[in-house]
PDB file of N, CA and C in Angstrom:
ATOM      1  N   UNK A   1     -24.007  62.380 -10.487  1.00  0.00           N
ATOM      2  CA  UNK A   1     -24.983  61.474  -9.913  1.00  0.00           C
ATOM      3  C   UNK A   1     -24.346  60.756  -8.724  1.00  0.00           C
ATOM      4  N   UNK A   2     -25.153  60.527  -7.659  1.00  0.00           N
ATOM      5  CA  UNK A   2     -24.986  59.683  -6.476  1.00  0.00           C
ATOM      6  C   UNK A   2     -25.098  58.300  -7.130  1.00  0.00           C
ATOM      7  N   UNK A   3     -23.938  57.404  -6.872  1.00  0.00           N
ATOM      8  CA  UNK A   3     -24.248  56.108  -6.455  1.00  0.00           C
ATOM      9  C   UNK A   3     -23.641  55.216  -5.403  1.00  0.00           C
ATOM     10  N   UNK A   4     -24.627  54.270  -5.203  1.00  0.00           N
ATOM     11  CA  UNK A   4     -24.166  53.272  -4.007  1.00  0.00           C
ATOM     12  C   UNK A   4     -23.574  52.296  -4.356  1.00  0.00           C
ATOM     13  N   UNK A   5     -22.547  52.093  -3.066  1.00  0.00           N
ATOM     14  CA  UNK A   5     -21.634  50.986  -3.686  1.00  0.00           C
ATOM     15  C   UNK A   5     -21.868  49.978  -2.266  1.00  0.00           C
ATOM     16  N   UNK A   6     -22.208  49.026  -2.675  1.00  0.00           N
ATOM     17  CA  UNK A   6     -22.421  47.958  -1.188  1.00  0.00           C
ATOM     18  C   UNK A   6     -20.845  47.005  -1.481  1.00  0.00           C
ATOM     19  N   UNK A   7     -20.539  46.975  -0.615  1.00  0.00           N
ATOM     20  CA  UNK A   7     -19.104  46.094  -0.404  1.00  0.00           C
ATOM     21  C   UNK A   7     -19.401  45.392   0.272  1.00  0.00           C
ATOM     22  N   UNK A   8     -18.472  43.939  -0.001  1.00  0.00           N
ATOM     23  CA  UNK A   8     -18.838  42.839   0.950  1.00  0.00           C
ATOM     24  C   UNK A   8     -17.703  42.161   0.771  1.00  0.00           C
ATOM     25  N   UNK A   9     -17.284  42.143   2.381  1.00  0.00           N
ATOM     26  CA  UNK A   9     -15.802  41.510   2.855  1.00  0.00           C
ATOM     27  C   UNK A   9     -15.622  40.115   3.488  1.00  0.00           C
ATOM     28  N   UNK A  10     -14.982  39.196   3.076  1.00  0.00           N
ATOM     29  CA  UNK A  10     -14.991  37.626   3.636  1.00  0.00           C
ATOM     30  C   UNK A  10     -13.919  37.207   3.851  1.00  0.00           C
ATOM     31  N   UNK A  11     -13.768  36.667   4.980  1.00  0.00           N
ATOM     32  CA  UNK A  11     -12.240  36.299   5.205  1.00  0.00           C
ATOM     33  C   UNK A  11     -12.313  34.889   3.740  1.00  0.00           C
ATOM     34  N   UNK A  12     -11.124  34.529   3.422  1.00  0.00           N
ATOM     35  CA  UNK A  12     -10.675  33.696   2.757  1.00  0.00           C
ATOM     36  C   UNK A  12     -11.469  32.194   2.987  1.00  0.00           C
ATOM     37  N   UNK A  13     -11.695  31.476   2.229  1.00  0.00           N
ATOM     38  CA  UNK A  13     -12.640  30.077   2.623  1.00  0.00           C
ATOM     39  C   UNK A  13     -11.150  29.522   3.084  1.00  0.00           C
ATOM     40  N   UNK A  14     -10.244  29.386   2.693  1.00  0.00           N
ATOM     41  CA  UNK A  14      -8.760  28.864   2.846  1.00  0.00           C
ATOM     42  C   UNK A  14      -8.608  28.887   4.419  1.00  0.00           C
ATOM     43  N   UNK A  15      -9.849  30.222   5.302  1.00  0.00           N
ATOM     44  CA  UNK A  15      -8.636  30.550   6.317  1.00  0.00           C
ATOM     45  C   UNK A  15      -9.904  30.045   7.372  1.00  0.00           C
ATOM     46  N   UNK A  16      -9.235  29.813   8.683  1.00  0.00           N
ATOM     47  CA  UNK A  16      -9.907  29.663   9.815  1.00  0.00           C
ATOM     48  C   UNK A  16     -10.802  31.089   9.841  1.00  0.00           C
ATOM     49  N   UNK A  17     -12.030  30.806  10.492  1.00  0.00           N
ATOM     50  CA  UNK A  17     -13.346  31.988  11.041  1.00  0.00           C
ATOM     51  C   UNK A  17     -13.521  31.939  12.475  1.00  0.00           C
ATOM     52  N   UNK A  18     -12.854  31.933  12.952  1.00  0.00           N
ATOM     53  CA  UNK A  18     -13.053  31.602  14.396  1.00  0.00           C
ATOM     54  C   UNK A  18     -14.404  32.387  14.813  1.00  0.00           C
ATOM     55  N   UNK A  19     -14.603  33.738  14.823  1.00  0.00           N
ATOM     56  CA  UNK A  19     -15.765  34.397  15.173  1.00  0.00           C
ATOM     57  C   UNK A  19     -17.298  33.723  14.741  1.00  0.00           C
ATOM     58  N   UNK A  20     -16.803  33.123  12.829  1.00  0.00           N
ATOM     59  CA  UNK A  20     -17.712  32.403  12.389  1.00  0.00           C
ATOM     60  C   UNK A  20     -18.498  31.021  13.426  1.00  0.00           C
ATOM     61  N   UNK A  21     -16.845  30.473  14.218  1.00  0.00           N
ATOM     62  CA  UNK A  21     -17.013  29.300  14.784  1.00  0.00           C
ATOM     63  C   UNK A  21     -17.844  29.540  15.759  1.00  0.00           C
ATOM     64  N   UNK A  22     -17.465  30.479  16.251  1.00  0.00           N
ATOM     65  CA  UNK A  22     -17.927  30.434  17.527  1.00  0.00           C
ATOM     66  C   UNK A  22     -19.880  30.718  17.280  1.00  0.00           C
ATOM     67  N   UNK A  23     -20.315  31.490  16.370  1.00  0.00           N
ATOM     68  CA  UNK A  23     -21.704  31.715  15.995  1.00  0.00           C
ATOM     69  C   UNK A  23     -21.800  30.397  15.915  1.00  0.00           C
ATOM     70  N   UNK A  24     -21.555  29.745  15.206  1.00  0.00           N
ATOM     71  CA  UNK A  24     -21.971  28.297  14.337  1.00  0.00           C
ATOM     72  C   UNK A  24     -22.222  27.053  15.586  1.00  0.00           C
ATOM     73  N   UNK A  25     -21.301  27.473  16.969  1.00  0.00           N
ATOM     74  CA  UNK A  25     -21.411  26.784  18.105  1.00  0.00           C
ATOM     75  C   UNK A  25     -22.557  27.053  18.931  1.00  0.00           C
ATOM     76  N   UNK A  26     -23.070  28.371  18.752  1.00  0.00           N
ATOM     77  CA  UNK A  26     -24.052  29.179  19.738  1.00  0.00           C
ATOM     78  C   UNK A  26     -25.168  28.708  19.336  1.00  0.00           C
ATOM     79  N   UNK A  27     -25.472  28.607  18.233  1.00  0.00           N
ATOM     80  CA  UNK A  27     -26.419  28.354  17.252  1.00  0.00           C
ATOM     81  C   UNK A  27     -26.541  27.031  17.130  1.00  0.00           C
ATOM     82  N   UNK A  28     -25.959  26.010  17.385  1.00  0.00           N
ATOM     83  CA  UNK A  28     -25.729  24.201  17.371  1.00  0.00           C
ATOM     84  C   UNK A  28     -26.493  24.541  19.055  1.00  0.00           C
ATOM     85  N   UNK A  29     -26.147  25.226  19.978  1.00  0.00           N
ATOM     86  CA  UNK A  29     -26.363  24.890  21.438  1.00  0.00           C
ATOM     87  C   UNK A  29     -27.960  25.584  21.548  1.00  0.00           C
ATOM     88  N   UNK A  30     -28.641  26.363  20.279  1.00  0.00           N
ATOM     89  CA  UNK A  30     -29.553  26.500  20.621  1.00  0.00           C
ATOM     90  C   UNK A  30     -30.624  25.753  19.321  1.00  0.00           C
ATOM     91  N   UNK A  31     -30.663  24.386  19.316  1.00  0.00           N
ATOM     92  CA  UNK A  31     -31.082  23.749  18.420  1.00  0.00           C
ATOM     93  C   UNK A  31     -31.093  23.595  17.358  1.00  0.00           C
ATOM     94  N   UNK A  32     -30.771  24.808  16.703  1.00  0.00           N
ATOM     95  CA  UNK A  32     -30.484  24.991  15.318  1.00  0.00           C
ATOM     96  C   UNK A  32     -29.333  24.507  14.840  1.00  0.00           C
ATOM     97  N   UNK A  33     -29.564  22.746  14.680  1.00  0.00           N
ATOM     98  CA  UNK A  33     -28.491  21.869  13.924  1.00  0.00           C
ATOM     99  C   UNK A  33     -27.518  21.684  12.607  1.00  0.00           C
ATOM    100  N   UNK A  34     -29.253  22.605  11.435  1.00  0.00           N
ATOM    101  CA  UNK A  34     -29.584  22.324  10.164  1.00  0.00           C
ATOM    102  C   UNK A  34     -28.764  23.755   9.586  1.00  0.00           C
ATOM    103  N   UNK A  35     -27.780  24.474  10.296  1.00  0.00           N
ATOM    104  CA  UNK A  35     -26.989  25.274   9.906  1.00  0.00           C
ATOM    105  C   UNK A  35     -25.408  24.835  10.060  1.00  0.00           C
ATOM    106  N   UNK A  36     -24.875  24.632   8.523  1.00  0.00           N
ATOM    107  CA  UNK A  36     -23.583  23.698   9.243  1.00  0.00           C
ATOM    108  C   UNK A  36     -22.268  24.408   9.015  1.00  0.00           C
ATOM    109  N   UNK A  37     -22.424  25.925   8.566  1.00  0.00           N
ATOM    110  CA  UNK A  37     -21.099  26.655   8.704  1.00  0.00           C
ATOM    111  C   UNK A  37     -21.504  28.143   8.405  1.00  0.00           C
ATOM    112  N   UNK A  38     -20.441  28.801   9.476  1.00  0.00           N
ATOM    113  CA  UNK A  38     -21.000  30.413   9.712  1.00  0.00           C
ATOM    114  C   UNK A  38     -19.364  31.226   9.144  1.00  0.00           C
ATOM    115  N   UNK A  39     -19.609  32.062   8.257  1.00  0.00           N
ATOM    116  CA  UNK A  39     -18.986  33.142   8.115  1.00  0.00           C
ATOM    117  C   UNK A  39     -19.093  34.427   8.655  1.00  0.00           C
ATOM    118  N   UNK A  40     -17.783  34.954   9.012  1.00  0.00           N
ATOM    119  CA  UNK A  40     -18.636  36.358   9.767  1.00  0.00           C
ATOM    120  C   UNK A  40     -17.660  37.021   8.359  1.00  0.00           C
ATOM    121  N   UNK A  41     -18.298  38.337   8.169  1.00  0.00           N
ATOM    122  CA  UNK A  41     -17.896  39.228   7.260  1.00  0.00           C
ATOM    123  C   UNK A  41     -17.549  40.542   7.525  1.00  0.00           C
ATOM    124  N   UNK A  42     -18.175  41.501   6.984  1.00  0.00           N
ATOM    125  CA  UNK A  42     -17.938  43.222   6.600  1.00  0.00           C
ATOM    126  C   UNK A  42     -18.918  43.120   5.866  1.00  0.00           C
ATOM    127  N   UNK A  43     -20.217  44.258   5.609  1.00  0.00           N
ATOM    128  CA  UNK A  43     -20.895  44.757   5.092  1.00  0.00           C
ATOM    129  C   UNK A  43     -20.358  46.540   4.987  1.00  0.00           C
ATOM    130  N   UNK A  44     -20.299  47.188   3.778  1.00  0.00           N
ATOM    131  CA  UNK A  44     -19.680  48.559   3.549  1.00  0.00           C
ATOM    132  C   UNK A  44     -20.332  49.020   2.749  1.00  0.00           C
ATOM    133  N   UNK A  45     -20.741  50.340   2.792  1.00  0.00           N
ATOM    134  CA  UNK A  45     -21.619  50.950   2.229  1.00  0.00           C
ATOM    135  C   UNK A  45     -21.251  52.194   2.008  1.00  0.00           C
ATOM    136  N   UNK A  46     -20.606  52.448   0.487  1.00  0.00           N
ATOM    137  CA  UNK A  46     -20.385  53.877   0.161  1.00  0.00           C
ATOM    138  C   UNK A  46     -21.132  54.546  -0.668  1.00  0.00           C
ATOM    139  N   UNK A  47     -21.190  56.091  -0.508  1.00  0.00           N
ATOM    140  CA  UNK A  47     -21.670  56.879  -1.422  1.00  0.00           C
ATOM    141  C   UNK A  47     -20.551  57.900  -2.276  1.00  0.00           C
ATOM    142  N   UNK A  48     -21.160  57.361  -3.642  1.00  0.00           N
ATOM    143  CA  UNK A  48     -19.608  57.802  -4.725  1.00  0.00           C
ATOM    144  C   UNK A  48     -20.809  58.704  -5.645  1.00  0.00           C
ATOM    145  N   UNK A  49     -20.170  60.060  -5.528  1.00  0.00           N
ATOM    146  CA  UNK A  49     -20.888  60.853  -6.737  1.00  0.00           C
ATOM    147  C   UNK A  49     -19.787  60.562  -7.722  1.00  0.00           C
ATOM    148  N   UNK A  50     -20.166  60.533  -9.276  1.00  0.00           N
ATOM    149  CA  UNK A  50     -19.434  59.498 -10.334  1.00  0.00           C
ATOM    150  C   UNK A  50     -20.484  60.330 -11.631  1.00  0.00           C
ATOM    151  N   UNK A  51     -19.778  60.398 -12.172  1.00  0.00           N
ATOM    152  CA  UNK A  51     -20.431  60.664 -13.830  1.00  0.00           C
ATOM    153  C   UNK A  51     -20.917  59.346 -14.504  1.00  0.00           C
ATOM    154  N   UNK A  52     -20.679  57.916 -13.974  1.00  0.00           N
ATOM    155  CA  UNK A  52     -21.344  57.027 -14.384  1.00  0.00           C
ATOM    156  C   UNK A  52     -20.408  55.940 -13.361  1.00  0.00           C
ATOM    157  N   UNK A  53     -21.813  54.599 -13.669  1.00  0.00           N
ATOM    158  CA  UNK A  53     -21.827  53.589 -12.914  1.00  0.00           C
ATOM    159  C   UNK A  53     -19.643  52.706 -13.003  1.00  0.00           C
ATOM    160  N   UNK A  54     -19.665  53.033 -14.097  1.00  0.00           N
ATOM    161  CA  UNK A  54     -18.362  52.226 -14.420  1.00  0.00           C
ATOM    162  C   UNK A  54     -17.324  52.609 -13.257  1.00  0.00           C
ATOM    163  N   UNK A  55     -17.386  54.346 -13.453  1.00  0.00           N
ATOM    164  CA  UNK A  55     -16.013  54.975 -12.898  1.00  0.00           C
ATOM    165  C   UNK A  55     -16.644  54.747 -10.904  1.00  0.00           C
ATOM    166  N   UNK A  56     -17.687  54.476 -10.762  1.00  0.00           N
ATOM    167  CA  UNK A  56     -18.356  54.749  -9.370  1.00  0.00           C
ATOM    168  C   UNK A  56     -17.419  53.287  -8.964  1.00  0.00           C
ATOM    169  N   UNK A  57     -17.536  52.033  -9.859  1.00  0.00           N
ATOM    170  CA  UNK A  57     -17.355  50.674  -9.623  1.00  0.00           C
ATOM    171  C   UNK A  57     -15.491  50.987  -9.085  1.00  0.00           C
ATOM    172  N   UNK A  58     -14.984  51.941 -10.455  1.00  0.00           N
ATOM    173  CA  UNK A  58     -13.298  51.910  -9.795  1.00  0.00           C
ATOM    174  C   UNK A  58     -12.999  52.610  -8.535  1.00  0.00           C
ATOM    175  N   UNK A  59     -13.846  53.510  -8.191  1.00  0.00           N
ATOM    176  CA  UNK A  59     -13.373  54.256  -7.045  1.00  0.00           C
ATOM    177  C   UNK A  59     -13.317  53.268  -6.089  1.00  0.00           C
ATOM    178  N   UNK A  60     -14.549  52.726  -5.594  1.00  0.00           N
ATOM    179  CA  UNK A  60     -15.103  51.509  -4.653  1.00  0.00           C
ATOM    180  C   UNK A  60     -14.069  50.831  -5.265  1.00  0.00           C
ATOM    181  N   UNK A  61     -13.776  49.976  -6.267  1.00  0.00           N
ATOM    182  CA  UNK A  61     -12.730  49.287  -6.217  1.00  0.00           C
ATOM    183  C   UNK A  61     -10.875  49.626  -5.228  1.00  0.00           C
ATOM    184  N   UNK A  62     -10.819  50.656  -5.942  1.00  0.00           N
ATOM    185  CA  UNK A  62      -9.346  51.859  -5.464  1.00  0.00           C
ATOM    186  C   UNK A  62      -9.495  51.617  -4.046  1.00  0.00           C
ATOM    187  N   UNK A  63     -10.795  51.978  -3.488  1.00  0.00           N
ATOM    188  CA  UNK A  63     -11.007  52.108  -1.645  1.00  0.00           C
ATOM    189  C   UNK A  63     -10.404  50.676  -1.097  1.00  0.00           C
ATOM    190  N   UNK A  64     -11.608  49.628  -1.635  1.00  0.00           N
ATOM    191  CA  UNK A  64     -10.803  48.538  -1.260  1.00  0.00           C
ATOM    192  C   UNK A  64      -9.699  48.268  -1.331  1.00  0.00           C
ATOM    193  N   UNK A  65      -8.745  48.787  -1.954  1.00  0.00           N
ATOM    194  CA  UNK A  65      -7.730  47.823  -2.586  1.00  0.00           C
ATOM    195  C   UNK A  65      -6.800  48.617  -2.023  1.00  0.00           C
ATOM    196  N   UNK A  66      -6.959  49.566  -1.080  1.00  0.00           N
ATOM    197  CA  UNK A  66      -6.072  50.744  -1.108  1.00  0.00           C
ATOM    198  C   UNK A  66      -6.078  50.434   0.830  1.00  0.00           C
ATOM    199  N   UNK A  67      -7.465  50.585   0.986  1.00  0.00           N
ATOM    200  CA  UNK A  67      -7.452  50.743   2.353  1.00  0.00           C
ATOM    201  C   UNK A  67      -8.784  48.930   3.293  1.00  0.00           C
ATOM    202  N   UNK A  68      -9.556  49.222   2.434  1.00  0.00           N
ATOM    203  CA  UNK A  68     -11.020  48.378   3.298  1.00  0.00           C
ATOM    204  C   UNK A  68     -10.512  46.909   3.432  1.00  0.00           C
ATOM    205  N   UNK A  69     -10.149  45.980   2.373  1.00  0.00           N
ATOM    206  CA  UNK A  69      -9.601  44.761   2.847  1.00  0.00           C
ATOM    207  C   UNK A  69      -8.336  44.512   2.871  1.00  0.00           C
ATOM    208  N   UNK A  70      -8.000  42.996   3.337  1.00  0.00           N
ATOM    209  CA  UNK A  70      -6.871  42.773   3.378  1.00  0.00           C
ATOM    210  C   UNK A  70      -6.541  41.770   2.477  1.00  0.00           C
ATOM    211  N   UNK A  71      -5.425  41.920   1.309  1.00  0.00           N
ATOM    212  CA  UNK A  71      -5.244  40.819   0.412  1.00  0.00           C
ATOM    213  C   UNK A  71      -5.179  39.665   0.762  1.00  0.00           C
ATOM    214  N   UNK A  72      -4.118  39.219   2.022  1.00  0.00           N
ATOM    215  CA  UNK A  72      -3.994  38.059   2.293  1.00  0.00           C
ATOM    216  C   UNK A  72      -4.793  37.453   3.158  1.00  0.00           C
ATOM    217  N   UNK A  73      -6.069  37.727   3.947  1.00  0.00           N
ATOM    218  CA  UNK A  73      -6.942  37.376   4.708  1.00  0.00           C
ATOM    219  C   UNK A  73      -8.437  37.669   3.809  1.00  0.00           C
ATOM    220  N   UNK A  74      -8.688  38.281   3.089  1.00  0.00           N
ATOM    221  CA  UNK A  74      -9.937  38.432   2.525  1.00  0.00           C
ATOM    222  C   UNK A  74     -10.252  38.603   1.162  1.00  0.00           C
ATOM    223  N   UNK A  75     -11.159  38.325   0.733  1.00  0.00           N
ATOM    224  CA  UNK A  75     -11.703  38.398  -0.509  1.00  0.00           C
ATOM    225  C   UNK A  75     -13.364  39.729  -0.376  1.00  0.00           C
ATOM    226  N   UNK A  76     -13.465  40.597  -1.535  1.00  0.00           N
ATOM    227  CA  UNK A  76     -14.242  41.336  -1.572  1.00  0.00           C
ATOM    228  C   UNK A  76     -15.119  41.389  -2.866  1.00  0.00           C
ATOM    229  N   UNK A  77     -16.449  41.786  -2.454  1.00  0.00           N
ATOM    230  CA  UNK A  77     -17.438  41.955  -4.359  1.00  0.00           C
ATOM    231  C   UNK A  77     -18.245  43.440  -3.760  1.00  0.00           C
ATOM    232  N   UNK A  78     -18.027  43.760  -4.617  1.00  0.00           N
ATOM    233  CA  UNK A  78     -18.995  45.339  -5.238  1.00  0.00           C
ATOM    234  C   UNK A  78     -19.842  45.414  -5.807  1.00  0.00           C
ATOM    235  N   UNK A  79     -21.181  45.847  -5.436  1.00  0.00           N
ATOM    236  CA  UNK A  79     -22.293  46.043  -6.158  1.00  0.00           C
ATOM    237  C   UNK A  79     -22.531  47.304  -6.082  1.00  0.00           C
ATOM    238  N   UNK A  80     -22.836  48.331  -7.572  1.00  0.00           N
ATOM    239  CA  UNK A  80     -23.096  49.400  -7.483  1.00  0.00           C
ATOM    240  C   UNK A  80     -25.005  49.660  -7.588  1.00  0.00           C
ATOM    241  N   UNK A  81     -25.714  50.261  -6.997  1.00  0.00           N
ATOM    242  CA  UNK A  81     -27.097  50.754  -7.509  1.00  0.00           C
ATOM    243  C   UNK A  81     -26.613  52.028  -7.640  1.00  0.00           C
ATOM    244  N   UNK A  82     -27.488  52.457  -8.615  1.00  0.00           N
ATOM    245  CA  UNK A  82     -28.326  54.057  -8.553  1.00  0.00           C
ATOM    246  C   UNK A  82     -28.711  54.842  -7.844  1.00  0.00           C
TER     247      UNK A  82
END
């Protein structure tokens, strides 16, 4: 079976976002006050053929951990669908 694995990458709350900053500035200069902090991320989207949802979750796990983020700058979550 095909399943999808959506990944989602965040730099550390610990760490400066500068890219974040700079949205969060663009967005203050175009009225929109009532937004008071921007993260920029990674959105990742794999397709894992898997005999079930569990082993689909370790592969996507393995990827990350192997290659997609970085321990000391980011934090990551996995959601598998069907």
């Amino acid at each position: 079976m095909i399943y999808t694995a959506h990944i989602n990458i965040m730099p550390l709350t610990e760490l400066l976002d500068p890219q974040g900053k700079a949205v969060n500035e663009s967005l203050h200069s175009l009225q929109l006050h009532a937004i008071q902090n921007v993260r920029i991320g990674k959105h990742i989207v794999l397709s894992i053929e898997s005999d079930s949802e569990e082993n689909a979750y370790g592969i996507a796990k393995e990827a990350c951990e192997k290659m997609l983020y970085n321990a000391v700058m980011e934090k990551y979550s996995i959601t598998i669908d069907a």
